[in-house]
Protein backbone atom coordinates (compact mmCIF):
# COMPACT_ATOMS: atom_id res chain seq x y z
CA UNK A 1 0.00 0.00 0.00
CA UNK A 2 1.55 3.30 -1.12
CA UNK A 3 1.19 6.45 1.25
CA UNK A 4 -0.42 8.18 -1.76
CA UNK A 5 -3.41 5.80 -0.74
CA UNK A 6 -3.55 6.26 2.96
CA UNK A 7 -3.49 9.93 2.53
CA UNK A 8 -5.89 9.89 0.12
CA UNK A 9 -8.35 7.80 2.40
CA UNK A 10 -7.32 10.28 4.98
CA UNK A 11 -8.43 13.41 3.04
CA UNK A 12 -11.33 11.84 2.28
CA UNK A 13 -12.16 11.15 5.39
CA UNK A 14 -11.61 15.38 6.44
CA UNK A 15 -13.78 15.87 3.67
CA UNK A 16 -16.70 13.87 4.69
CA UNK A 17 -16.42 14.02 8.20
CA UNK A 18 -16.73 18.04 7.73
CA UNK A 19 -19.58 18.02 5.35
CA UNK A 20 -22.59 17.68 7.92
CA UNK A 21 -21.02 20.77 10.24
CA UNK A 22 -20.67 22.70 7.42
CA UNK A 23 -24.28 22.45 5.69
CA UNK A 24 -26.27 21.76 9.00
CA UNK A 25 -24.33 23.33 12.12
CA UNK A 26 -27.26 23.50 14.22
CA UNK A 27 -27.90 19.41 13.71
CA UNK A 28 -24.58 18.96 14.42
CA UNK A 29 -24.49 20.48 17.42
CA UNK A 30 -27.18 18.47 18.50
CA UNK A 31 -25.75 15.55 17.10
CA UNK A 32 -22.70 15.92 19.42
CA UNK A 33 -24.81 16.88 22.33
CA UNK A 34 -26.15 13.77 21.92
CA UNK A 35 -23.38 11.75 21.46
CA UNK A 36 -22.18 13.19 24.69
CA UNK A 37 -24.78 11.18 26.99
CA UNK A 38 -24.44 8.03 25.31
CA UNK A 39 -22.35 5.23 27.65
CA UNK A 40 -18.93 4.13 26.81
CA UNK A 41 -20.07 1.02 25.69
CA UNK A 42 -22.94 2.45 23.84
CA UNK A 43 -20.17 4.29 22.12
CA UNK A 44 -17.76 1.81 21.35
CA UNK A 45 -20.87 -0.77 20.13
CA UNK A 46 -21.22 1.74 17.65
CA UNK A 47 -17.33 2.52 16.79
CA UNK A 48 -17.15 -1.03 16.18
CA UNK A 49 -20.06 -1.50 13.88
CA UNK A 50 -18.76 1.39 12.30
CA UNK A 51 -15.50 -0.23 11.81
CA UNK A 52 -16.83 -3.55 10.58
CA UNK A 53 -19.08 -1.52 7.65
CA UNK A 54 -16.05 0.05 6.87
CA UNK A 55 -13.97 -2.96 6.62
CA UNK A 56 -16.73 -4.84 4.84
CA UNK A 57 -17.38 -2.05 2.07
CA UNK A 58 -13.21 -1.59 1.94
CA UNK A 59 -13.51 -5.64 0.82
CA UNK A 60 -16.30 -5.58 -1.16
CA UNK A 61 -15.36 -1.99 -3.51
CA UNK A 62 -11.67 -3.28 -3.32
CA UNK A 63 -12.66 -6.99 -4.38
């Protein structure tokens, strides 16, 4: 895997993770707030699904 790649994933990443405070700030905001009384294990159930999609549609685009 060439750095090229991992900074590419990496900008895209910046790009997408700042598109919903950008268009919708006041959702955000509320999204965070929140986020803020889930539990830690609330949180990390959903880090880890998050993580499995990811490595699932990484498999599946990359083939």
């Amino acid at each position: 895997m060439a750095w090229s790649e991992i900074l590419t994933a990496v900008a895209l990443l910046l790009v997408i993770e700042g598109m919903l405070p950008f268009v919708r700030p006041g959702r955000y905001k509320q999204l965070v707030a929140q986020i803020v009384r889930l539990t830690d294990s609330q949180l990390r159930t959903y880090g880890l699904s998050a993580m499995i999609a990811g490595i699932l549609l990484l498999f599946f685009v990359r083939g």
